[in-house]
PDB file of N, CA and C in Angstrom:
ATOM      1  N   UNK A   1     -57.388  -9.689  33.317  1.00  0.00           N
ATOM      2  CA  UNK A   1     -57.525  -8.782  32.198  1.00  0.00           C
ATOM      3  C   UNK A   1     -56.533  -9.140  31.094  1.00  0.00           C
ATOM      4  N   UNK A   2     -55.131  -9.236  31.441  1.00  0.00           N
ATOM      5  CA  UNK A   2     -53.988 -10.020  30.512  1.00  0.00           C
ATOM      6  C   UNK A   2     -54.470 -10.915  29.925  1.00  0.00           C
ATOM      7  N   UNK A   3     -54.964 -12.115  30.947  1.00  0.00           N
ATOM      8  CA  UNK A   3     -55.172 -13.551  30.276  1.00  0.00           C
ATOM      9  C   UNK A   3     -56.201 -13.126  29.348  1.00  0.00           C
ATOM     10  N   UNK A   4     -57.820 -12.363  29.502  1.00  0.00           N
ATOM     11  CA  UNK A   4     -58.339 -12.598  28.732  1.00  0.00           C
ATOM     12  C   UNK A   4     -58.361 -11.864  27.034  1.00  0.00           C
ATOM     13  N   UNK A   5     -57.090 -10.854  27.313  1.00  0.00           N
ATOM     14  CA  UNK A   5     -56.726 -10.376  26.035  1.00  0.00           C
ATOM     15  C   UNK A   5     -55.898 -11.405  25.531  1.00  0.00           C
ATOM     16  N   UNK A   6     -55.299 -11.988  25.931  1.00  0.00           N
ATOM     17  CA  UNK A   6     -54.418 -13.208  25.187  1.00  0.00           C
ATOM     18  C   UNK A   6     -55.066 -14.380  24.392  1.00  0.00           C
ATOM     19  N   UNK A   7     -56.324 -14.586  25.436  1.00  0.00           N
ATOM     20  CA  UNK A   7     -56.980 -15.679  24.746  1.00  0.00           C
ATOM     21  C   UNK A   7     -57.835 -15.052  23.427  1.00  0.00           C
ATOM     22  N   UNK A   8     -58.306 -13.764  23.679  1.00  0.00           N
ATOM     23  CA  UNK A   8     -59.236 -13.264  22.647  1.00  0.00           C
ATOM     24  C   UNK A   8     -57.918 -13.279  21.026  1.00  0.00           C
ATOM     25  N   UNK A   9     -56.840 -12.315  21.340  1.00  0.00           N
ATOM     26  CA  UNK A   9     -56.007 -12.932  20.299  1.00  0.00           C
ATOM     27  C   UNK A   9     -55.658 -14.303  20.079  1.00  0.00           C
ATOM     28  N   UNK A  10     -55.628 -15.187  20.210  1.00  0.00           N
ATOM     29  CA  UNK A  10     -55.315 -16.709  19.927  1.00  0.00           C
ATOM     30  C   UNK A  10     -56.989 -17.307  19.387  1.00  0.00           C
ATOM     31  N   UNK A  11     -57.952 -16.964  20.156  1.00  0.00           N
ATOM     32  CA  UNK A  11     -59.241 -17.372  19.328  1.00  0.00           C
ATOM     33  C   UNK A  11     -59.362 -16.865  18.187  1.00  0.00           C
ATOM     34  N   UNK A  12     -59.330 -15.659  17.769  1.00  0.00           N
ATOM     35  CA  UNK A  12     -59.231 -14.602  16.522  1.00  0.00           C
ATOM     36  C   UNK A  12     -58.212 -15.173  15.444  1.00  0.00           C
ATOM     37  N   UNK A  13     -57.233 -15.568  15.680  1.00  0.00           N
ATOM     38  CA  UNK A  13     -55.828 -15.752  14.982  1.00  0.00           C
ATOM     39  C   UNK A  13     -56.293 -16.726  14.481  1.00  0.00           C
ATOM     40  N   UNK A  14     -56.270 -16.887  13.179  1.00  0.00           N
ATOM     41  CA  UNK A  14     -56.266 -18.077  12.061  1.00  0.00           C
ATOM     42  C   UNK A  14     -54.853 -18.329  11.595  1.00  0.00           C
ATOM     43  N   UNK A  15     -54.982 -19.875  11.355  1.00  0.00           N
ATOM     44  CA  UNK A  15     -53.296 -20.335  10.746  1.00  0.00           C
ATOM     45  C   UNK A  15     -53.657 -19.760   9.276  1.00  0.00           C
ATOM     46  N   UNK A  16     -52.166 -19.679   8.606  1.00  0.00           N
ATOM     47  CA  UNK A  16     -51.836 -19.168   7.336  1.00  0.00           C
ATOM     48  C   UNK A  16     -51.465 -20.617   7.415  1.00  0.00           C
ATOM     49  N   UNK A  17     -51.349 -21.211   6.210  1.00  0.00           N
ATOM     50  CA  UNK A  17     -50.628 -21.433   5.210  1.00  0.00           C
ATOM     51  C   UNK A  17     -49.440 -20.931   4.201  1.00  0.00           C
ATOM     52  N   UNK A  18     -48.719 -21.150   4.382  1.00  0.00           N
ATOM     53  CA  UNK A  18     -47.435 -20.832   3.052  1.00  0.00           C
ATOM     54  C   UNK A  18     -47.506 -21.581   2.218  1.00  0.00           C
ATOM     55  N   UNK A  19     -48.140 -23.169   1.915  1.00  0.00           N
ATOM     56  CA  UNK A  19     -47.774 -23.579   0.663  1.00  0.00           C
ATOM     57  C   UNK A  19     -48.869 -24.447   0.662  1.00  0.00           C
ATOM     58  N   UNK A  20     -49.646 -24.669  -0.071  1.00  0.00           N
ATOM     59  CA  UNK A  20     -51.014 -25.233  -0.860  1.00  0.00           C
ATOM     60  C   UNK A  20     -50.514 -26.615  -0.310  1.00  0.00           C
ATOM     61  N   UNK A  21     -51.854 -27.030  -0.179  1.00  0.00           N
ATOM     62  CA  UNK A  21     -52.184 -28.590   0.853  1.00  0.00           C
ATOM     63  C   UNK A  21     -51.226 -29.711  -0.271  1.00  0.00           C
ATOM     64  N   UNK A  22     -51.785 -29.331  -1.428  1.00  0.00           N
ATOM     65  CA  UNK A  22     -50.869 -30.081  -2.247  1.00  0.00           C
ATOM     66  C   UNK A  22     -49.095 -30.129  -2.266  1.00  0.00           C
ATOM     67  N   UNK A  23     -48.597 -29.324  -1.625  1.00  0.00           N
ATOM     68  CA  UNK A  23     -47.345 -29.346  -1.241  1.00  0.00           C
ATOM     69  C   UNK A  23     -46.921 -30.294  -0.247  1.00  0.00           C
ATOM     70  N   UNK A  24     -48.046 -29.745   0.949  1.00  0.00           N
ATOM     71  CA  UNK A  24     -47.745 -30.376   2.141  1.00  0.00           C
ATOM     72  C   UNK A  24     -47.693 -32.514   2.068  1.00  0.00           C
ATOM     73  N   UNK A  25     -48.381 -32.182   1.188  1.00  0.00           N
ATOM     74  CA  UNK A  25     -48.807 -33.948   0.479  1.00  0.00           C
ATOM     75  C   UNK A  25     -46.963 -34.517   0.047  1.00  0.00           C
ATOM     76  N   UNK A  26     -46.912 -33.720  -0.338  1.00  0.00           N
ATOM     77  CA  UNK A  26     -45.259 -33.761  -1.107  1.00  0.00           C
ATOM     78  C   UNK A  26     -44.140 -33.931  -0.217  1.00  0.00           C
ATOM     79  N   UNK A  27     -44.591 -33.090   1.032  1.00  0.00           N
ATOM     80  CA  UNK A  27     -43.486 -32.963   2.162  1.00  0.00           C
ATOM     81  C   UNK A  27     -42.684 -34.082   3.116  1.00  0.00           C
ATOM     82  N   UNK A  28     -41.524 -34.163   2.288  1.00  0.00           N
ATOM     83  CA  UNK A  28     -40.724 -35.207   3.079  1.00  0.00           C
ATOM     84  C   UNK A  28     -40.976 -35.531   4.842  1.00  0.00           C
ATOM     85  N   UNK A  29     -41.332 -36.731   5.306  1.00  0.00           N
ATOM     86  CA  UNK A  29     -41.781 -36.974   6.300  1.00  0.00           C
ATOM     87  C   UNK A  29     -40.577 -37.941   6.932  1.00  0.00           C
ATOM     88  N   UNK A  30     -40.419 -38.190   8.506  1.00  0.00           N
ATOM     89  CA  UNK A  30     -39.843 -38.415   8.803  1.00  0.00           C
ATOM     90  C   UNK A  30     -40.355 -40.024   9.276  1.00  0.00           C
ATOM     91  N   UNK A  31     -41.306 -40.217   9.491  1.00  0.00           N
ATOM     92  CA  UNK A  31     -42.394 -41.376   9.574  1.00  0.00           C
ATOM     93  C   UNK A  31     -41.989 -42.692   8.784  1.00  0.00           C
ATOM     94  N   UNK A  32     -41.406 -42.329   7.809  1.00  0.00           N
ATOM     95  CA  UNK A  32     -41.199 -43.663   7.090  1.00  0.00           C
ATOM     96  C   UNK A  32     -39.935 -44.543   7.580  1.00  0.00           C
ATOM     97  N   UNK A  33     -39.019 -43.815   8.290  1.00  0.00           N
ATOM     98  CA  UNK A  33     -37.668 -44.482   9.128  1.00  0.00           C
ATOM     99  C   UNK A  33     -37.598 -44.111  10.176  1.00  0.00           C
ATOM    100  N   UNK A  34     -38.121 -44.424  11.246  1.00  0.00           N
ATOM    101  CA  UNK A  34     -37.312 -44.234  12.500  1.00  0.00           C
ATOM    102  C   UNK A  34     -36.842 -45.062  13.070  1.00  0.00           C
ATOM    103  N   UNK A  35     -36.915 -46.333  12.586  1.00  0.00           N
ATOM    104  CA  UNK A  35     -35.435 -47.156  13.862  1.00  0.00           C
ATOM    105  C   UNK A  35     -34.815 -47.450  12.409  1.00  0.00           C
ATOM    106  N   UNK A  36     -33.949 -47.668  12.960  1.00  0.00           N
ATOM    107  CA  UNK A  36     -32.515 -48.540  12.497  1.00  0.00           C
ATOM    108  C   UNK A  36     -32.905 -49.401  11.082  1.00  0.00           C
ATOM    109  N   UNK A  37     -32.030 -49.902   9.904  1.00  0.00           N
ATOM    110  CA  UNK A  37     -32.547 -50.744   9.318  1.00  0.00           C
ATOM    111  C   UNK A  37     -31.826 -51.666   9.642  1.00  0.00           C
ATOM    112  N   UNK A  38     -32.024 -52.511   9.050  1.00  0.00           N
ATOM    113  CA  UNK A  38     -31.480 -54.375   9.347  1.00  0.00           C
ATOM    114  C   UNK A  38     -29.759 -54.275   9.200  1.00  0.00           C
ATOM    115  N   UNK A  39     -29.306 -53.344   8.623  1.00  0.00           N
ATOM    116  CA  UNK A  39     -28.364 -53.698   7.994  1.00  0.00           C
ATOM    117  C   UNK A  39     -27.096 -52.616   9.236  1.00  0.00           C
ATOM    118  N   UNK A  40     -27.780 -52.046   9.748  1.00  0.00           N
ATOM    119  CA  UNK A  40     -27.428 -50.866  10.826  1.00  0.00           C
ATOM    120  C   UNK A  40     -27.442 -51.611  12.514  1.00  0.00           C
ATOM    121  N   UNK A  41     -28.423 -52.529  12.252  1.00  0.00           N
ATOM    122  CA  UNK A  41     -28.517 -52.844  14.038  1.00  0.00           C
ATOM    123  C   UNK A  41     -27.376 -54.518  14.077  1.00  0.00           C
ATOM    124  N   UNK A  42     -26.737 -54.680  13.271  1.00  0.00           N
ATOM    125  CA  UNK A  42     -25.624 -55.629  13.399  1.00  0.00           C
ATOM    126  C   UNK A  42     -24.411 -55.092  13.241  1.00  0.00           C
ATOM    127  N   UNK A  43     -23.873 -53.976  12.429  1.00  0.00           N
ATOM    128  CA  UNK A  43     -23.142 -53.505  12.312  1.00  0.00           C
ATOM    129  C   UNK A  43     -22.347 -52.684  13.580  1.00  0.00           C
ATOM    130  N   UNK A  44     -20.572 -53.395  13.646  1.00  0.00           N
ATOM    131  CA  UNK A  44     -20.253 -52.312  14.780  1.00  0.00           C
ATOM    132  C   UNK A  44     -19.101 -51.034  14.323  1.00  0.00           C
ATOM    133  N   UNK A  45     -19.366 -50.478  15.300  1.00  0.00           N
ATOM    134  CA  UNK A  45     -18.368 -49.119  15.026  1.00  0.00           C
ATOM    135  C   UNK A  45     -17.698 -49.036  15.598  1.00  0.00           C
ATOM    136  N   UNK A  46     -16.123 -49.173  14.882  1.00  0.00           N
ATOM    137  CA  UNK A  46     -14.878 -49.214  15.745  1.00  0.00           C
ATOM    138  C   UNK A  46     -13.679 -47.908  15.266  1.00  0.00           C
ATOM    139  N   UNK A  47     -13.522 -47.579  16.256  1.00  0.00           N
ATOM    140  CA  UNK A  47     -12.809 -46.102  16.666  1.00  0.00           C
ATOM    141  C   UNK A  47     -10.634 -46.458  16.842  1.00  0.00           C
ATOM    142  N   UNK A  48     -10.495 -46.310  16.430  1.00  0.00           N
ATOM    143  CA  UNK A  48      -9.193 -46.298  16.407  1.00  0.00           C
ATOM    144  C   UNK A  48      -8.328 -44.823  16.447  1.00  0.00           C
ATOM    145  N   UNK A  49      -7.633 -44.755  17.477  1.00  0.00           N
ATOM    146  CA  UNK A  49      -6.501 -43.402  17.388  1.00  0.00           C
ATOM    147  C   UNK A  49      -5.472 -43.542  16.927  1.00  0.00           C
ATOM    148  N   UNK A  50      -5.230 -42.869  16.452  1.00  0.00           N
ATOM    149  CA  UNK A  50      -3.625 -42.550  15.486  1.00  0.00           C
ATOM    150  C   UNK A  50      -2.341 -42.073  16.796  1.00  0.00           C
ATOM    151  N   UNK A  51      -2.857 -41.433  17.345  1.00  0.00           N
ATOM    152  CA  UNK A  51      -2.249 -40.712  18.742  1.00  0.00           C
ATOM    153  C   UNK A  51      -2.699 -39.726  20.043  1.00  0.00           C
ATOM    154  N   UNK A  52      -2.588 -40.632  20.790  1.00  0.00           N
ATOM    155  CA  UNK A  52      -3.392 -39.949  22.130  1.00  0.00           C
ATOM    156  C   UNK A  52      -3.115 -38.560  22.615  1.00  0.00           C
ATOM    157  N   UNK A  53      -4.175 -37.813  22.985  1.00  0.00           N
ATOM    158  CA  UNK A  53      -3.318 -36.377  23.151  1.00  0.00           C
ATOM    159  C   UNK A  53      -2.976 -36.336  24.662  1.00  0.00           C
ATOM    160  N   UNK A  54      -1.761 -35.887  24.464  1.00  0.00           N
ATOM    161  CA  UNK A  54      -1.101 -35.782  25.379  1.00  0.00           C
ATOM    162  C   UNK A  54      -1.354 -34.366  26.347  1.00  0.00           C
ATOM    163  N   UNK A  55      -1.082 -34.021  27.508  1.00  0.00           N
ATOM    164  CA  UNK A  55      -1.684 -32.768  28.570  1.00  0.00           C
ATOM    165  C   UNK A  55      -1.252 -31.732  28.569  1.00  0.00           C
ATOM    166  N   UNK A  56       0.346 -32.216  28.159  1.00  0.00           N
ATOM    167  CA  UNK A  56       1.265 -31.527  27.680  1.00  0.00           C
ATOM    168  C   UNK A  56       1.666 -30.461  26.558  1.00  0.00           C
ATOM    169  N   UNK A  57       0.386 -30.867  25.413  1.00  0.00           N
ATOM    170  CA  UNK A  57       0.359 -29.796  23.789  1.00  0.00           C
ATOM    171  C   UNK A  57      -0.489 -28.774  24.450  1.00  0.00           C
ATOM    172  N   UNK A  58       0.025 -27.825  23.454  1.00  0.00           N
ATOM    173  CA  UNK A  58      -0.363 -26.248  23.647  1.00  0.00           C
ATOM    174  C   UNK A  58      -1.850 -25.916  22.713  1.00  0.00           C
ATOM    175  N   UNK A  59      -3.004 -25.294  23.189  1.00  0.00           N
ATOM    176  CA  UNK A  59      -4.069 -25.256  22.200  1.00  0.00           C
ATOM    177  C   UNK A  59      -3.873 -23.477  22.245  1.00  0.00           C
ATOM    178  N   UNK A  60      -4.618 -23.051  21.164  1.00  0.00           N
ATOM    179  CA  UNK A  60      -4.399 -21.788  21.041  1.00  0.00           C
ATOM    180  C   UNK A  60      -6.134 -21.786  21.476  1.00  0.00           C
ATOM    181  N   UNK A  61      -6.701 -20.450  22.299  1.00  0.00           N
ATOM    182  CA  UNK A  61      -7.816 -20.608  23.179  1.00  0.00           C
ATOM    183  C   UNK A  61      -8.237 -19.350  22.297  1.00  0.00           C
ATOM    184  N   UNK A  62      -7.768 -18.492  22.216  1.00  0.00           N
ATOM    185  CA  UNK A  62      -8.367 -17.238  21.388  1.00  0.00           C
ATOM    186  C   UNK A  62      -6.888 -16.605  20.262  1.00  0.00           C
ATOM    187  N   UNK A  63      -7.548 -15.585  19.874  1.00  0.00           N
ATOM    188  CA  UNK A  63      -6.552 -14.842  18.883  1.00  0.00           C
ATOM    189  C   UNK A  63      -6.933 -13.130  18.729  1.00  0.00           C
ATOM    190  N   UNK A  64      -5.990 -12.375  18.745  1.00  0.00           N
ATOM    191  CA  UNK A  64      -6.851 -10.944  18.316  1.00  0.00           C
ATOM    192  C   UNK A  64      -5.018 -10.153  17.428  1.00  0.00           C
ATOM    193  N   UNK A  65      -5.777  -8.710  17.307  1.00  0.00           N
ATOM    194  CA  UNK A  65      -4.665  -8.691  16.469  1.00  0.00           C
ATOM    195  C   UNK A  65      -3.356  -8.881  16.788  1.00  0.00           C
ATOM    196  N   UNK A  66      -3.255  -8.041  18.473  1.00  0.00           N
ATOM    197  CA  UNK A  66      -2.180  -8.133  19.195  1.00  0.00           C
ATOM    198  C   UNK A  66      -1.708  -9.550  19.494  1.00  0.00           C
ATOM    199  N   UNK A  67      -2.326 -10.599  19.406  1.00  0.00           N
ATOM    200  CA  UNK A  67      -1.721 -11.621  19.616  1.00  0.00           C
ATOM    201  C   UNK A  67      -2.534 -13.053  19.919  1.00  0.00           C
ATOM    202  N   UNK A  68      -2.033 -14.354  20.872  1.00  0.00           N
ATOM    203  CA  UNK A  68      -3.004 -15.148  21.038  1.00  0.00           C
ATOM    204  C   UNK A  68      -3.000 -15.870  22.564  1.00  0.00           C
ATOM    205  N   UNK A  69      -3.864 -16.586  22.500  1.00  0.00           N
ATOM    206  CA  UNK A  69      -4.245 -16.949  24.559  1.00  0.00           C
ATOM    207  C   UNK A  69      -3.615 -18.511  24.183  1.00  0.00           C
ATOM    208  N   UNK A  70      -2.852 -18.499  24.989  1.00  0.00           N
ATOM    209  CA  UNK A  70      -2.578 -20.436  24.184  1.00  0.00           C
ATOM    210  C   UNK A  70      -2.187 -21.094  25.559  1.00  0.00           C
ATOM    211  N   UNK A  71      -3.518 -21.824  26.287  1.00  0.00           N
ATOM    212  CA  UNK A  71      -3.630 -22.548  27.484  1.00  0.00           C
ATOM    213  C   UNK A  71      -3.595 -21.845  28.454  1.00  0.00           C
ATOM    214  N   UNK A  72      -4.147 -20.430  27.823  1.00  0.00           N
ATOM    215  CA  UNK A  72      -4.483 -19.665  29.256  1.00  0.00           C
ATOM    216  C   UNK A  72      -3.538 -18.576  29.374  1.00  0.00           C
ATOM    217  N   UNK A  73      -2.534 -18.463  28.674  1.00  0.00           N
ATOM    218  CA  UNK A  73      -1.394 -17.798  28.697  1.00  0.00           C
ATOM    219  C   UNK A  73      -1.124 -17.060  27.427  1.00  0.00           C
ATOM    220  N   UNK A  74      -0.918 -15.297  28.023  1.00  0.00           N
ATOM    221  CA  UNK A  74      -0.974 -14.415  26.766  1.00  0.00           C
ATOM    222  C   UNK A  74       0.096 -14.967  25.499  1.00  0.00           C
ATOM    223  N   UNK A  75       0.232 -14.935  24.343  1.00  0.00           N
ATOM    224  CA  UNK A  75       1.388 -14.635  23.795  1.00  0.00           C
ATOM    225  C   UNK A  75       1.530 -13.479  22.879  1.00  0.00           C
ATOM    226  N   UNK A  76       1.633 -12.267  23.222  1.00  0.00           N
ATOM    227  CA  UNK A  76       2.144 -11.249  21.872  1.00  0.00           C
ATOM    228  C   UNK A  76       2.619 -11.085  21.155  1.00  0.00           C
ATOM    229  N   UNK A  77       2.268 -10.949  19.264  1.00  0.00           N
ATOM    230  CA  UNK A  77       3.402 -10.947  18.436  1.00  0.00           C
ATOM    231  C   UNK A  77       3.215 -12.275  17.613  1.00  0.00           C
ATOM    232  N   UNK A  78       3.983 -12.199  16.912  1.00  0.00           N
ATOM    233  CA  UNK A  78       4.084 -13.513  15.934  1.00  0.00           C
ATOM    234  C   UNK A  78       4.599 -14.431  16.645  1.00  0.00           C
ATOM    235  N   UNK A  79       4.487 -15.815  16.266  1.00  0.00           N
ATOM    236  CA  UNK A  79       5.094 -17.012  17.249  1.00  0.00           C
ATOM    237  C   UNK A  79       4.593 -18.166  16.363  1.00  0.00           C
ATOM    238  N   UNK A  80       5.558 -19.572  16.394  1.00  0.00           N
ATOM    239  CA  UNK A  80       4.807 -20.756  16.238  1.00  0.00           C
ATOM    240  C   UNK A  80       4.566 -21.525  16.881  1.00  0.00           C
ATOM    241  N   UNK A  81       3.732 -21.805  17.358  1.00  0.00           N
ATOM    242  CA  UNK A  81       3.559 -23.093  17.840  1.00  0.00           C
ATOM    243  C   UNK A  81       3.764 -24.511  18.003  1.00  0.00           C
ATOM    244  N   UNK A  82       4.854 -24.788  18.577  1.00  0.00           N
ATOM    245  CA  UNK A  82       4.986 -26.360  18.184  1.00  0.00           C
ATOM    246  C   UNK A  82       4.410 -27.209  19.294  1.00  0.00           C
ATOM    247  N   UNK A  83       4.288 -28.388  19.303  1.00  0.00           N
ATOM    248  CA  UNK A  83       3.733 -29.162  20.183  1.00  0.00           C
ATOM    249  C   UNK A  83       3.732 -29.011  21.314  1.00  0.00           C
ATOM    250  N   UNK A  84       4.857 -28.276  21.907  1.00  0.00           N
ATOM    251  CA  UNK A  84       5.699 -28.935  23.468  1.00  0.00           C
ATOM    252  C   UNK A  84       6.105 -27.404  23.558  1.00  0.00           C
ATOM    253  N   UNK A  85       6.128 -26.469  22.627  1.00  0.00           N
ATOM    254  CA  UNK A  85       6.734 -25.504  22.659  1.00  0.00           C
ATOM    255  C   UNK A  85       6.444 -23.456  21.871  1.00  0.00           C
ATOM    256  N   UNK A  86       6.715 -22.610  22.411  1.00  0.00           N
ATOM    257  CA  UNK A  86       6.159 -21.690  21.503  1.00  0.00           C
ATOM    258  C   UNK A  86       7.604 -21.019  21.184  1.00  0.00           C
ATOM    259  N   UNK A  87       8.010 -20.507  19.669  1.00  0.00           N
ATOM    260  CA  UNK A  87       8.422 -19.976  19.686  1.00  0.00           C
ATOM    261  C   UNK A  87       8.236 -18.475  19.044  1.00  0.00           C
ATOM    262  N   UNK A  88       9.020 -17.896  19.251  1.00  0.00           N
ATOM    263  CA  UNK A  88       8.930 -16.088  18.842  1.00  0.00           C
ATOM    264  C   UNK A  88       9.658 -15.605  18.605  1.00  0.00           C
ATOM    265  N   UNK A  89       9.953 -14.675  17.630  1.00  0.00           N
ATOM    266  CA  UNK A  89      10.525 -13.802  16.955  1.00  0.00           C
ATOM    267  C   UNK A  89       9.696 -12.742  16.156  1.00  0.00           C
ATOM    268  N   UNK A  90      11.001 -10.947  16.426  1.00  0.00           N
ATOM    269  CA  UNK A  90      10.526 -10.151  15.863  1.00  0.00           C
ATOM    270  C   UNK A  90      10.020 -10.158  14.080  1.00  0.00           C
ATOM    271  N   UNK A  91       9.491  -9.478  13.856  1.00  0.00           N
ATOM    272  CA  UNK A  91       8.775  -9.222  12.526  1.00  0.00           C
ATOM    273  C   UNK A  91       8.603  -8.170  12.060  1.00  0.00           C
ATOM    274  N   UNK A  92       9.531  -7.574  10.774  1.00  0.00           N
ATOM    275  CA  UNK A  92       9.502  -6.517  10.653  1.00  0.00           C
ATOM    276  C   UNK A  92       8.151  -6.377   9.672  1.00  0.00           C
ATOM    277  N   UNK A  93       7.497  -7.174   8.507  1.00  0.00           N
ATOM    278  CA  UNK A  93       6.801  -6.868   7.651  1.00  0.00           C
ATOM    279  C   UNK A  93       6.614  -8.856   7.215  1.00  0.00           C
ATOM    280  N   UNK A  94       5.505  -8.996   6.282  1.00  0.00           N
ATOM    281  CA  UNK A  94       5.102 -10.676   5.771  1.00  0.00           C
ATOM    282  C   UNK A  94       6.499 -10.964   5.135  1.00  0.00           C
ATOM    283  N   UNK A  95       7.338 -10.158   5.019  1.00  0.00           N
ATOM    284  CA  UNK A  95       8.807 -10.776   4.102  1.00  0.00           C
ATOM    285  C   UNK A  95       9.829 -11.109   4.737  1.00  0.00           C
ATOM    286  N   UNK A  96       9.889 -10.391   5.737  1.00  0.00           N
ATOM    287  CA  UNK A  96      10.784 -11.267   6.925  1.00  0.00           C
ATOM    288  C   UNK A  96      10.162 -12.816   7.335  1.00  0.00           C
ATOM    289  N   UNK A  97       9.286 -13.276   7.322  1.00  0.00           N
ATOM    290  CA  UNK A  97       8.737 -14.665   7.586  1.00  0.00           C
ATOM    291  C   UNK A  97       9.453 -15.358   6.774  1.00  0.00           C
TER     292      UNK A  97
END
């Protein structure tokens, strides 16, 4: 009974159009490039690091007002972050910073 109400809507259902055939004529196609050009399949790509990350730096994982999660570990309050290290101090108002 499902199936054959499903099919009766899908036989019934005509496509719309949104934009006149003459558009579709216009419509950037993807057909004209799909592999590589000549100038792409000789070419190599080389990756160089500036500095490896180490296991040791701190990522900050979330943030809310009370504070932030940095490698899993709460920190409350204002703090900076340095590489290797967090530090903290009170804050009375943005002018004490």
């Amino acid at each position: 009974m499902v199936a054959a109400f499903v099919l009766r809507g899908l036989c019934g259902a005509r496509a719309v159009l949104r934009c006149s055939p003459a558009e579709l004529l216009r419509a950037p196609r993807r057909g004209h490039r799909l592999t590589p050009a000549d100038d792409e399949l000789y070419e190599r790509t080389r990756i160089s690091l500036l500095q490896r990350e180490s296991p040791q730096i701190m990522y900050i994982d979330s943030y809310s007002s009370r504070g932030f999660m940095v490698n899993g570990n709460r920190v409350l309050g204002p703090c900076a972050l340095l590489p290797q290290s967090v530090v903290q101090w009170n804050v009375g108002s943005h002018r004490d910073i």
